[in-house]
N, C-alpha and C. Protein backbone atom coordinates (compact mmCIF):
# COMPACT_ATOMS: atom_id res chain seq x y z
N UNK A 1 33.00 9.55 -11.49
CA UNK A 1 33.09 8.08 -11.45
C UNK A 1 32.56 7.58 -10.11
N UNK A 2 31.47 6.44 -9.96
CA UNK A 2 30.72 6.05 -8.81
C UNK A 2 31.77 5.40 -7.64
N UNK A 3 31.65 5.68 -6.48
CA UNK A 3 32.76 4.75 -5.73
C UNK A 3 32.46 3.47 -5.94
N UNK A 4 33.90 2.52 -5.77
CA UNK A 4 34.12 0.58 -5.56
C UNK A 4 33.61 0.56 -4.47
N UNK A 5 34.18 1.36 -3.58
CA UNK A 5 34.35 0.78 -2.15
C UNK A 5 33.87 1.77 -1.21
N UNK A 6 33.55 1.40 -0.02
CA UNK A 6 33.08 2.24 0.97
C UNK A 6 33.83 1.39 2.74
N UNK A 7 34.20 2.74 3.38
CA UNK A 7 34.53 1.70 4.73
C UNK A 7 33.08 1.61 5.60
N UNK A 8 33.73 0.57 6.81
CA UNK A 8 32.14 0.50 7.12
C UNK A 8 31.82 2.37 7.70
N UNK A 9 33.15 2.48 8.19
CA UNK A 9 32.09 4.16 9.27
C UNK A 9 31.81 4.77 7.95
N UNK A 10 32.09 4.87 6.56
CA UNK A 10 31.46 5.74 5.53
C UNK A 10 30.14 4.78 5.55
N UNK A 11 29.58 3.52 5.50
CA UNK A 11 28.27 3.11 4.93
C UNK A 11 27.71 3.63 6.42
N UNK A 12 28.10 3.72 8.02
CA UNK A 12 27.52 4.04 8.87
C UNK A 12 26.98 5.03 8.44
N UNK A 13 27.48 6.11 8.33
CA UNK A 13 27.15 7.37 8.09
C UNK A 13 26.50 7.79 7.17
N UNK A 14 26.66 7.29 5.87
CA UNK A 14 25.46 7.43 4.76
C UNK A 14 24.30 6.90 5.42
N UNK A 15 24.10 5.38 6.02
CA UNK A 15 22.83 5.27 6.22
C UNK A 15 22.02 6.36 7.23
N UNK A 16 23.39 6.88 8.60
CA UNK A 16 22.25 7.59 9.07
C UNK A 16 22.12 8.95 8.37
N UNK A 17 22.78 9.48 7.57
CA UNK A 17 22.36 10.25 6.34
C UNK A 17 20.95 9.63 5.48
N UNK A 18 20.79 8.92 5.39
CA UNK A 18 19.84 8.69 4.39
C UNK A 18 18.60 8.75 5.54
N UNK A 19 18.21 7.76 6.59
CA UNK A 19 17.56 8.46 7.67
C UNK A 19 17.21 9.92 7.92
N UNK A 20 17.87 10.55 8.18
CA UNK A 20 18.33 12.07 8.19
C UNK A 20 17.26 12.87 7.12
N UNK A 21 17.77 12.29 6.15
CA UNK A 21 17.19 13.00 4.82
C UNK A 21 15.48 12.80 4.41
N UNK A 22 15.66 11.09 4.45
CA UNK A 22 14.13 10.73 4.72
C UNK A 22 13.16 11.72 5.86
N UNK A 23 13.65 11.85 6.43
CA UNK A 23 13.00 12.38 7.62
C UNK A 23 12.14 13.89 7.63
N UNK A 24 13.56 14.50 7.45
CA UNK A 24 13.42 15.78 6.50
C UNK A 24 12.91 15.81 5.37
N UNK A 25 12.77 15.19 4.26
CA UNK A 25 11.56 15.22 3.27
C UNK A 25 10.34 14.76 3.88
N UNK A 26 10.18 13.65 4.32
CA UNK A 26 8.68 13.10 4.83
C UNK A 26 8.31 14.21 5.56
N UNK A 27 8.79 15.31 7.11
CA UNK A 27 8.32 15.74 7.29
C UNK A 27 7.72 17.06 6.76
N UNK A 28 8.41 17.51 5.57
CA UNK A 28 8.12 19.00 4.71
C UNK A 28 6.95 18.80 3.62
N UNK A 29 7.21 17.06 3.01
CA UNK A 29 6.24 17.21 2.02
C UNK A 29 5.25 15.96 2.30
N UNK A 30 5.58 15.10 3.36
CA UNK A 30 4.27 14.07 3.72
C UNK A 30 5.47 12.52 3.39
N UNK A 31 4.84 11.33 3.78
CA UNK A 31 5.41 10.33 4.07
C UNK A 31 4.84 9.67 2.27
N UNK A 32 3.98 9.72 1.92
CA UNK A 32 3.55 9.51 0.66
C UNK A 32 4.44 9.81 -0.88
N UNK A 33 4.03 11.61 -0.41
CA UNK A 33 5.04 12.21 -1.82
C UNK A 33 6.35 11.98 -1.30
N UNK A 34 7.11 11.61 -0.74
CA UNK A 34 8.62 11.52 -0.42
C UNK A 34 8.56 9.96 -1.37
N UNK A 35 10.05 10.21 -2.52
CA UNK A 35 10.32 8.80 -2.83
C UNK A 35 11.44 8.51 -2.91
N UNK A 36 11.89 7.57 -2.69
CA UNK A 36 13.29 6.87 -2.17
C UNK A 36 14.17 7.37 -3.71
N UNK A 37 13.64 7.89 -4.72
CA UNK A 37 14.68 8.44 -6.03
C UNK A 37 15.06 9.86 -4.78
N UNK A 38 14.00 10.67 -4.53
CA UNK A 38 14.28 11.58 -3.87
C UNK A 38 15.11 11.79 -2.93
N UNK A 39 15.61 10.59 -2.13
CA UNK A 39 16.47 10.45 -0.56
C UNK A 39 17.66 9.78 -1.25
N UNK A 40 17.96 8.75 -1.93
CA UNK A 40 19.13 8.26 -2.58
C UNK A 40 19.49 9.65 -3.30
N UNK A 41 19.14 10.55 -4.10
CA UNK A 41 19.76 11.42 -4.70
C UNK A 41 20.17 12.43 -4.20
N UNK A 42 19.70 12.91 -2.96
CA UNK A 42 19.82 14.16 -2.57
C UNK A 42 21.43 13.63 -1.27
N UNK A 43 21.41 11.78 -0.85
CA UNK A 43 22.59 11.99 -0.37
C UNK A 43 23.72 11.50 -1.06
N UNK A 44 23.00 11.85 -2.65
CA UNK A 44 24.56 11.30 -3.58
C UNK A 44 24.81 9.70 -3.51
N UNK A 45 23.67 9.33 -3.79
CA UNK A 45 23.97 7.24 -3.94
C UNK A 45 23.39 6.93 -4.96
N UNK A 46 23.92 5.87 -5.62
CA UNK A 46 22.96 5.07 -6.25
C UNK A 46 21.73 4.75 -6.01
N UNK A 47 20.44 4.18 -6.83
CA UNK A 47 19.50 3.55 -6.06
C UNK A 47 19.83 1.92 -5.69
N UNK A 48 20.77 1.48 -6.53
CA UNK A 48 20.74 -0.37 -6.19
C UNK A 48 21.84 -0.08 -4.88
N UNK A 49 22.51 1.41 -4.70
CA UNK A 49 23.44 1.02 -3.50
C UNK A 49 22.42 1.51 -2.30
N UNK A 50 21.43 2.32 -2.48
CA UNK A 50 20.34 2.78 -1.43
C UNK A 50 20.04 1.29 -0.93
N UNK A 51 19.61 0.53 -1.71
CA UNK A 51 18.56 -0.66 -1.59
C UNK A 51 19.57 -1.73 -0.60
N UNK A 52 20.92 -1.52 -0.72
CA UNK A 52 21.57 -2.68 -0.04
C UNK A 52 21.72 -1.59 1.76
N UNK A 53 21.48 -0.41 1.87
CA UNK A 53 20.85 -0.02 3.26
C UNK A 53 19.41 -0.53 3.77
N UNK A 54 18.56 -0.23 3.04
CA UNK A 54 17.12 -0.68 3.25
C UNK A 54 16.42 -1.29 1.97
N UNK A 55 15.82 -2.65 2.17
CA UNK A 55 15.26 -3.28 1.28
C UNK A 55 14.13 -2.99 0.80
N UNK A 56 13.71 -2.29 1.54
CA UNK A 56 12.22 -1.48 0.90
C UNK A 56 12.36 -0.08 1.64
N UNK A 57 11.57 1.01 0.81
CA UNK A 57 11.05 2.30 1.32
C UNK A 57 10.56 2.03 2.69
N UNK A 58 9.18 1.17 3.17
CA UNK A 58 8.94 1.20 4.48
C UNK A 58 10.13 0.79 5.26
N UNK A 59 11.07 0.11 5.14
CA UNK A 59 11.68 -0.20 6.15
C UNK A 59 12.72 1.52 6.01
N UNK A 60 12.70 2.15 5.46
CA UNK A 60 13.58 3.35 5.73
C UNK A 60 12.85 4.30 6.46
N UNK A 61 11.22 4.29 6.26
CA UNK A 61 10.22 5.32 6.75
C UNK A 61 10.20 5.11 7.98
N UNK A 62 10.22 3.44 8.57
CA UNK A 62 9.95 3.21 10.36
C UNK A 62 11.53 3.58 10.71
N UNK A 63 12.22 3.61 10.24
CA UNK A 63 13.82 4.19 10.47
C UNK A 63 13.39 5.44 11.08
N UNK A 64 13.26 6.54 10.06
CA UNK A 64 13.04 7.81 10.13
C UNK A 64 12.16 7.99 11.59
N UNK A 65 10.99 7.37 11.45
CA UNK A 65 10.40 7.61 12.53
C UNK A 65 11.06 7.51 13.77
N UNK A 66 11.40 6.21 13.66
CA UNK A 66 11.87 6.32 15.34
C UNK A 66 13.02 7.47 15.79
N UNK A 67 13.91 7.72 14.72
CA UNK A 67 14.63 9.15 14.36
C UNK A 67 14.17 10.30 15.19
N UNK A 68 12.60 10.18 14.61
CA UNK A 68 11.72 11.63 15.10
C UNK A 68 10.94 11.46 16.47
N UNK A 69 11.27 10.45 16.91
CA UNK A 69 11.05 9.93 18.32
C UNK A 69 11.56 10.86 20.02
N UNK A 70 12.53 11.36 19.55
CA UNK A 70 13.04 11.90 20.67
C UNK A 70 12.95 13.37 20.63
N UNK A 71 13.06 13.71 18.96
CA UNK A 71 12.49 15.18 18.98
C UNK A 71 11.19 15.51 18.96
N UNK A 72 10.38 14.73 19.02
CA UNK A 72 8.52 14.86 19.43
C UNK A 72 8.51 15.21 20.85
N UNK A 73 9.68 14.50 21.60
CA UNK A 73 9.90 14.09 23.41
C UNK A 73 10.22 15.57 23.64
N UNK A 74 11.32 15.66 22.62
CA UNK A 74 12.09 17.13 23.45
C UNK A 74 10.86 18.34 22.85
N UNK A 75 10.30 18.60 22.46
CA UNK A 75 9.36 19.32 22.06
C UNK A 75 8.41 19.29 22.97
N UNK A 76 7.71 18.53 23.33
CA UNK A 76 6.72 18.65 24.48
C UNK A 76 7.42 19.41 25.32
N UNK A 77 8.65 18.35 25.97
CA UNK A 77 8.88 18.88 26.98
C UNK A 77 9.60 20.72 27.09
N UNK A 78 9.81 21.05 25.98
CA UNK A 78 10.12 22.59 25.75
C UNK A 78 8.45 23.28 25.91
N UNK A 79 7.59 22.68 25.50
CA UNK A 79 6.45 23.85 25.90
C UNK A 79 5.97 23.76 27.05
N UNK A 80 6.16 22.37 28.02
CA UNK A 80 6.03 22.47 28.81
C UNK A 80 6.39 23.20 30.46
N UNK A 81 7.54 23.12 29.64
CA UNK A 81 8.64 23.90 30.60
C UNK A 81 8.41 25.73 30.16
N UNK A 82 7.84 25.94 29.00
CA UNK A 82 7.73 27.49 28.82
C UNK A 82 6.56 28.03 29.85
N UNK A 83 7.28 29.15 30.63
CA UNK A 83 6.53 29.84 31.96
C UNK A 83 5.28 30.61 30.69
N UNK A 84 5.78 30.83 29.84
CA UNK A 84 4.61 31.85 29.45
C UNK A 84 3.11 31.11 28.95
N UNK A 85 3.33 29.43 29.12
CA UNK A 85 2.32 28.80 28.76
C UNK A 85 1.11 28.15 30.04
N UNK A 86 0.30 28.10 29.87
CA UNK A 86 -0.34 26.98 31.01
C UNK A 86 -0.31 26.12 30.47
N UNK A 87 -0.59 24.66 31.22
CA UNK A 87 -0.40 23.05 30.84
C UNK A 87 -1.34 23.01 29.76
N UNK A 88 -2.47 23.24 29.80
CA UNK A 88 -3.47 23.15 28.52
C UNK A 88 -2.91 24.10 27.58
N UNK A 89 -2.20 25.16 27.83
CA UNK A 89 -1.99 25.46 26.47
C UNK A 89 -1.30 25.06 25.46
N UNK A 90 0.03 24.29 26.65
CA UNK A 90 1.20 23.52 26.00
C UNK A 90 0.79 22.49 25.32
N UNK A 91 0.08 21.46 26.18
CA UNK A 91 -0.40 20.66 25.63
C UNK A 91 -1.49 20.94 23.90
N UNK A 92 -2.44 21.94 24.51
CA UNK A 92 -3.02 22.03 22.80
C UNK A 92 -1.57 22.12 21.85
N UNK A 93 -1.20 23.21 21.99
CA UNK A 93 -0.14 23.40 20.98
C UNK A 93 0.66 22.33 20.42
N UNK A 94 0.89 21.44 21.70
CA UNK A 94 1.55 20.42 21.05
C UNK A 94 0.89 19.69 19.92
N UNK A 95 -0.38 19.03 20.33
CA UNK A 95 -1.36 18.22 19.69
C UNK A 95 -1.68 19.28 18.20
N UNK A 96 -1.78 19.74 18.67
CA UNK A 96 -2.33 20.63 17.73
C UNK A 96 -1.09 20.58 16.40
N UNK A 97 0.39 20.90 16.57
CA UNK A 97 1.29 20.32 15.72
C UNK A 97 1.57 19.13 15.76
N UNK A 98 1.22 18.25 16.09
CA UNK A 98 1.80 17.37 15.49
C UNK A 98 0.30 16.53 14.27
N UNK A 99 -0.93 17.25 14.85
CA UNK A 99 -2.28 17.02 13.97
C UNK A 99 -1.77 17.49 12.88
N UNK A 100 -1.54 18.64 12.73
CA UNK A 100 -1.37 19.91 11.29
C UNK A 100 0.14 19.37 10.89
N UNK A 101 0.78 17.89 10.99
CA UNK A 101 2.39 17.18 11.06
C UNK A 101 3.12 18.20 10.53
N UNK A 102 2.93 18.31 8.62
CA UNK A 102 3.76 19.07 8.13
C UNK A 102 3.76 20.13 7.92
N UNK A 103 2.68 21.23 8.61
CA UNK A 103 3.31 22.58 8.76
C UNK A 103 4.15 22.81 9.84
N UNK A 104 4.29 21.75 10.54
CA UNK A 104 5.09 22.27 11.69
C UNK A 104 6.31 21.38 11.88
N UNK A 105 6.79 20.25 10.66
CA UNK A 105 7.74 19.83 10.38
C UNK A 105 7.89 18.58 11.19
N UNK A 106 6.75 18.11 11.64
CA UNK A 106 6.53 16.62 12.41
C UNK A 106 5.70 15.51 10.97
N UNK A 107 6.60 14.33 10.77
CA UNK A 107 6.26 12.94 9.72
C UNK A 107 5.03 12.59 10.33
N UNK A 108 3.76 12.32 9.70
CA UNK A 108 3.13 11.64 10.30
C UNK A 108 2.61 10.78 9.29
N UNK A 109 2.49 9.17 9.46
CA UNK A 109 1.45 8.51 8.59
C UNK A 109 0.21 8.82 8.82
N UNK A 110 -0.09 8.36 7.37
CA UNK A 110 -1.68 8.25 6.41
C UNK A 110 -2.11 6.97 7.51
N UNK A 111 -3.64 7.04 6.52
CA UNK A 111 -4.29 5.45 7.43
C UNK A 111 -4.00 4.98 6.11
N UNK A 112 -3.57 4.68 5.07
CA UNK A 112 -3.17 4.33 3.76
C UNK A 112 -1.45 3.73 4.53
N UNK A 113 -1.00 4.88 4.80
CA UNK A 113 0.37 4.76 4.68
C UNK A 113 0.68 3.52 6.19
N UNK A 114 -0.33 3.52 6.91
CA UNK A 114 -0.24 2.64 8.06
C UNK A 114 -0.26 1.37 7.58
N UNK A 115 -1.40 1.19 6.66
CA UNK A 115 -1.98 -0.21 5.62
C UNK A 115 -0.62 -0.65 5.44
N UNK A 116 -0.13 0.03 4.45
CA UNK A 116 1.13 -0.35 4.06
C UNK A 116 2.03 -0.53 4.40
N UNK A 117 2.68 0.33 5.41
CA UNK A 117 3.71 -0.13 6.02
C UNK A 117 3.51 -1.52 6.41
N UNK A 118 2.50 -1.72 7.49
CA UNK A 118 2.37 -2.72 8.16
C UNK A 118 2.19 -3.94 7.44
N UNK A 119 1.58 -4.18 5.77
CA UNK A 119 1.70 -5.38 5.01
C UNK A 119 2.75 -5.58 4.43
N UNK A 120 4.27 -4.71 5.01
CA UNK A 120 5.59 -5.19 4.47
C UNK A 120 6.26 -5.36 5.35
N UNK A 121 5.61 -4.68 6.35
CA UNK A 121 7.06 -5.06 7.73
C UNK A 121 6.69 -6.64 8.49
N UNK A 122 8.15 -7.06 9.07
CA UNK A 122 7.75 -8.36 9.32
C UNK A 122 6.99 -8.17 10.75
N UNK A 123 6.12 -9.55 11.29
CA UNK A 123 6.01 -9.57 12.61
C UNK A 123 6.74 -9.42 13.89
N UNK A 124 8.19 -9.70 13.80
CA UNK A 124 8.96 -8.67 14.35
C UNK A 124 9.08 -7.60 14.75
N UNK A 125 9.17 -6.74 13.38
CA UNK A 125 9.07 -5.87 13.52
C UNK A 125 8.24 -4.69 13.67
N UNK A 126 7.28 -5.35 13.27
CA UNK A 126 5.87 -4.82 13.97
C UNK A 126 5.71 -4.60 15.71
N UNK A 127 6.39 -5.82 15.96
CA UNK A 127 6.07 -5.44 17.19
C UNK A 127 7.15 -4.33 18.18
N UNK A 128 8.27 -4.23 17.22
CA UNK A 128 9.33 -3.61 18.02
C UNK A 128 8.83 -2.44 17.23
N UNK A 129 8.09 -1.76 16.39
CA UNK A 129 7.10 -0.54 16.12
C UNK A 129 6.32 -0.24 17.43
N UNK A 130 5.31 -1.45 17.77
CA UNK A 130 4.89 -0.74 18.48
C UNK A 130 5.33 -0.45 20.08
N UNK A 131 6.45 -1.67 20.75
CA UNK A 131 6.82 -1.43 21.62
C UNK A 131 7.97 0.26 21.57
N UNK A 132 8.30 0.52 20.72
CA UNK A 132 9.06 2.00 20.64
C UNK A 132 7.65 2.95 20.90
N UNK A 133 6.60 2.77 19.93
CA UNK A 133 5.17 3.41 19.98
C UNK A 133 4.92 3.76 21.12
N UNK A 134 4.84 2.57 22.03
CA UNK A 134 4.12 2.56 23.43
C UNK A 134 4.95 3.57 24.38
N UNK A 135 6.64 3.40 24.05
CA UNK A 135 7.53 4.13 24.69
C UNK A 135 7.33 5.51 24.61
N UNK A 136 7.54 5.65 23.52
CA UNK A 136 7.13 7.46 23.33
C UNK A 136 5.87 7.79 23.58
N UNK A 137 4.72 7.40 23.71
CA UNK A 137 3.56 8.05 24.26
C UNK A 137 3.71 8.11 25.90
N UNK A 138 3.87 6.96 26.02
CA UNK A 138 4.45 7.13 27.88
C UNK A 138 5.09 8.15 28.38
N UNK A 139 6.37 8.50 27.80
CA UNK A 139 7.33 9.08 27.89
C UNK A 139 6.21 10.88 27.98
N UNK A 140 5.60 10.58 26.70
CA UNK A 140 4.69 11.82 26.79
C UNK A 140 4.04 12.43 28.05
N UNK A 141 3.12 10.96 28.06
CA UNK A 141 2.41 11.43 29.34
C UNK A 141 3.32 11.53 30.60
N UNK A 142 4.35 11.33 30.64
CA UNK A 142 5.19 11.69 32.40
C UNK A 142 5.22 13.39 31.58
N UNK A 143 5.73 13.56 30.89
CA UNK A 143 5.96 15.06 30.47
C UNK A 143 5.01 15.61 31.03
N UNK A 144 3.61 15.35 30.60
CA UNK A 144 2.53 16.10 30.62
C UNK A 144 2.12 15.84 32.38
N UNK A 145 2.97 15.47 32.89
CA UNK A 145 2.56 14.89 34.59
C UNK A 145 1.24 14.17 34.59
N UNK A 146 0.95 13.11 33.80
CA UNK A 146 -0.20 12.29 33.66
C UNK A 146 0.39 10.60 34.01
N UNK A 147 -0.15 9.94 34.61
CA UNK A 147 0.31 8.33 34.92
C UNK A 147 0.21 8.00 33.66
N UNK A 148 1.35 6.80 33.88
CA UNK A 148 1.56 6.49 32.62
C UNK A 148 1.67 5.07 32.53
N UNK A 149 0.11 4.64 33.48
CA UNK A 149 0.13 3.19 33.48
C UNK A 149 -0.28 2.19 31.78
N UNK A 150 -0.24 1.22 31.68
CA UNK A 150 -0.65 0.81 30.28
C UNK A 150 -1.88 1.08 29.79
N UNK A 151 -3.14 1.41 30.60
CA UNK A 151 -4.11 1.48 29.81
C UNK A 151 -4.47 2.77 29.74
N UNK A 152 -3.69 4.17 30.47
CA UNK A 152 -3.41 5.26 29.73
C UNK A 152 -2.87 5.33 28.61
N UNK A 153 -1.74 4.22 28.66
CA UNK A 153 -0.99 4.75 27.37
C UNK A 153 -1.50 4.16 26.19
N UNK A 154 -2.48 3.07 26.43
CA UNK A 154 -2.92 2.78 25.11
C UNK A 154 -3.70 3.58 24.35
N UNK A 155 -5.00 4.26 25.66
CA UNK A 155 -5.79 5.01 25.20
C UNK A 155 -5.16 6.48 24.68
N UNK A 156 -4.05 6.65 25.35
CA UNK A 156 -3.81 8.06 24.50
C UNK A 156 -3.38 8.03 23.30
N UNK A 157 -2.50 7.18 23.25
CA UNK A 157 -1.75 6.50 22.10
C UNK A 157 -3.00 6.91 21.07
N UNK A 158 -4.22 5.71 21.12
CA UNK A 158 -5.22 5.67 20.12
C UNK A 158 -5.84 6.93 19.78
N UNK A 159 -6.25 7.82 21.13
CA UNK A 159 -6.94 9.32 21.05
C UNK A 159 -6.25 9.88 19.98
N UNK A 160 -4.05 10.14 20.33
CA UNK A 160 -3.71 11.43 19.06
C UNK A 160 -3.80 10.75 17.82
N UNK A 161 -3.35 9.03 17.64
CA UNK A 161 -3.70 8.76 16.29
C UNK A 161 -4.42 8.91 15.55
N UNK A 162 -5.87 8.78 16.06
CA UNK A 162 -7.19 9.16 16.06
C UNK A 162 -7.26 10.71 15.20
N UNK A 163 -6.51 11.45 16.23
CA UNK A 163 -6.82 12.95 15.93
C UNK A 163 -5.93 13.22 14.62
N UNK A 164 -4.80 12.64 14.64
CA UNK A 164 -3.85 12.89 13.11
C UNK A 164 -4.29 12.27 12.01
N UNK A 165 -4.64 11.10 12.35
CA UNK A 165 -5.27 10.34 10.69
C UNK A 165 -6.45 10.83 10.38
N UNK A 166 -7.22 11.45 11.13
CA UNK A 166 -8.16 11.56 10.62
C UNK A 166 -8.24 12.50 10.08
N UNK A 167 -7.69 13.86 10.84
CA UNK A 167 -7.79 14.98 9.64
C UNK A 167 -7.05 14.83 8.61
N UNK A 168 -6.28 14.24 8.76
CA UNK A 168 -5.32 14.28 7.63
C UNK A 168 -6.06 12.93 6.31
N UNK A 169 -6.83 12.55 6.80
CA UNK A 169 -7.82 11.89 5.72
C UNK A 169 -8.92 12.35 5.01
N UNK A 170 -9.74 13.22 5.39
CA UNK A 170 -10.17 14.66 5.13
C UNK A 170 -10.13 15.24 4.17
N UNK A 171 -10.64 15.15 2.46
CA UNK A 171 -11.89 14.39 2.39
C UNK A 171 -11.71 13.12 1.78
N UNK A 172 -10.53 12.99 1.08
CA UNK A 172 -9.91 12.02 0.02
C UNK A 172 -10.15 10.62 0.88
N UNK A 173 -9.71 10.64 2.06
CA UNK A 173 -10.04 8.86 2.55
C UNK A 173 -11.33 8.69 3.07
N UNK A 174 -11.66 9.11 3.71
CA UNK A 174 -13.05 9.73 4.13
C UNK A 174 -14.05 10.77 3.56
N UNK A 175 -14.48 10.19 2.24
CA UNK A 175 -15.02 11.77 1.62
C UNK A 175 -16.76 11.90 2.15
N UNK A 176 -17.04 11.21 3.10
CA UNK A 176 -18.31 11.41 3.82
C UNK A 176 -18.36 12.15 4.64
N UNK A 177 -17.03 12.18 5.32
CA UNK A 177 -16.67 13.22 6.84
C UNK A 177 -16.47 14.74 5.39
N UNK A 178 -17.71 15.42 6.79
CA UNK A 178 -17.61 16.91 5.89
C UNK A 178 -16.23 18.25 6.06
N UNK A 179 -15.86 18.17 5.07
CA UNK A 179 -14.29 18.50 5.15
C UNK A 179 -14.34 20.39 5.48
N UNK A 180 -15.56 20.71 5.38
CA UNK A 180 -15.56 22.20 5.82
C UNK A 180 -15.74 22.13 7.52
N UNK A 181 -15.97 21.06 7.86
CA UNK A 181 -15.68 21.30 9.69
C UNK A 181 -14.84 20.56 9.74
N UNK A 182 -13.55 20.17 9.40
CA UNK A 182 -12.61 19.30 9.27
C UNK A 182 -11.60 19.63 10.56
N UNK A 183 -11.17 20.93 10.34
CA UNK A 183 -10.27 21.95 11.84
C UNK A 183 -11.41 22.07 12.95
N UNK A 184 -12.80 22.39 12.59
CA UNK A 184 -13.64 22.17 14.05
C UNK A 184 -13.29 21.13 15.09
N UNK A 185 -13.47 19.72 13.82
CA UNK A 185 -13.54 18.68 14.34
C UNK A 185 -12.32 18.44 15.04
N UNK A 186 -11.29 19.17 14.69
CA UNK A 186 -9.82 18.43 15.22
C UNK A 186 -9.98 19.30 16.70
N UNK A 187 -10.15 20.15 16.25
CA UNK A 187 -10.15 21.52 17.81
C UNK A 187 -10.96 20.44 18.74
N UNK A 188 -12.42 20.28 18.39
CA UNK A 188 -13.31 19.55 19.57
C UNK A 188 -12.40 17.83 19.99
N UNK A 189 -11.59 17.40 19.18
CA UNK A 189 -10.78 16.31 19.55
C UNK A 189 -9.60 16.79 20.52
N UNK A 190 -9.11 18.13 20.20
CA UNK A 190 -7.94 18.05 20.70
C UNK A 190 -8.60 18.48 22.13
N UNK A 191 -9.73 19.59 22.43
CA UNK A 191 -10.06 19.78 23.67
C UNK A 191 -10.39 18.89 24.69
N UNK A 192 -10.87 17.46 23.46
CA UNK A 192 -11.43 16.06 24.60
C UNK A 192 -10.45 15.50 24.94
N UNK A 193 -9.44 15.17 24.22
CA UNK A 193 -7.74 15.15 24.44
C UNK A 193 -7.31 15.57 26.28
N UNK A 194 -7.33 16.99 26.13
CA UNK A 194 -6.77 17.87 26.81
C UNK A 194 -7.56 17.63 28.61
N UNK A 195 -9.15 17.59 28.08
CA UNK A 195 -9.67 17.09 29.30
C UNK A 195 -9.47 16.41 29.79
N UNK A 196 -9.93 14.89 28.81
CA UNK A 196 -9.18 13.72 29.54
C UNK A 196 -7.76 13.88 30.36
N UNK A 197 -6.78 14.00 29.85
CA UNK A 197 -5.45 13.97 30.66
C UNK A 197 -5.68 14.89 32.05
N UNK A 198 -5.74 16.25 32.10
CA UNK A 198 -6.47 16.97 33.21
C UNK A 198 -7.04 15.88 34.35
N UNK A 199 -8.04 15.30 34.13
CA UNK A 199 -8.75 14.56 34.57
C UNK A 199 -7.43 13.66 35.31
N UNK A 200 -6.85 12.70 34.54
CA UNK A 200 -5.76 11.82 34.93
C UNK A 200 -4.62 12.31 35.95
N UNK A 201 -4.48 13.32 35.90
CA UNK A 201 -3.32 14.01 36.49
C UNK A 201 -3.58 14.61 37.77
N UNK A 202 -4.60 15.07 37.81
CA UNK A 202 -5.64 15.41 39.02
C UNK A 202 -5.71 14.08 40.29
């Protein structure tokens, strides 16, 4: 029999359960194939009681994200800190997972899934997207001991987006870009990546 009632710390906790869960599906099977039947069911809710947490799917997906915000942070900063790495290596590695998102269990949007989000979220909240955005790339570059004045952080910002949407568009959004140098292409991005910052930090 479905529950009447819920207290608020039980709806607290389902929602950041449902967060939680979103998160963990988007990052195993992609932000696309994940569907809100899939995240309402797996934490035991209704869908009309899902919907009175978040009024649409995107507004649960920019949830999730910012979720995965601090474990992108603590991840850098774990390879960075590993003696057995040099800075370029840490750094590729990093870039390098979070390009390849879901084999390595990092959400990343589509340039589809960007479209969309962004023609449902309000102007608001768009902008408190990207001011969190701006935060965590910053945050990056002090990791990576790179300044982390604004027009670093825009440009890096744009560089990894750059490097994730695109392969990950490869050939289906882009079926002109030739999809058999598809990992070339990301390698020669992530190395221009890697220079640039070098360069900055120097």
């Amino acid at each position: 029999m479905p529950r009447v009632a819920y207290s608020l710390e039980e709806k607290q906790r389902l929602r950041q359960e449902l967060v939680a869960v979103a998160l963990e599906l988007m990052a195993r099977q992609g932000i696309q194939h994940t569907t809100v039947e899939q995240i309402y069911q797996k934490v035991g809710i209704s869908r009309s009681f899902f919907y009175s947490f978040f009024p649409t799917k995107e507004d649960l997906v920019v949830e999730a994200l910012y979720l995965q915000q601090p474990r992108i942070l603590a991840y850098a900063k774990k390879l960075m800190e590993d003696p057995s790495l040099s800075w370029s290596e840490g750094v590729g590695i990093f870039l390098r997972s979070c390009c390849y998102g879901e084999q390595n269990g990092i959400a990343v949007l589509t340039i589809e899934g960007q479209q969309h989000i962004f023609r449902r979220l309000s102007p608001e909240s768009c902008q408190i997207f990207r001011q969190k955005q701006a935060h965590l790339f910053g945050k990056l570059l002090e990791c990576f001991g790179v300044p982390a004045g604004p027009r670093q952080v825009a440009l890096f910002t744009n560089l990894c987006l750059t490097l994730m949407v695109i392969r990950r568009a490869i050939p289906q959004t882009l079926p002109l870009l030739v999809p058999e140098a598809a990992d070339e292409t990301a390698q020669f991005q992530i190395q221009a990546i890697i220079r640039f910052l070098d360069e900055l930090r120097q």
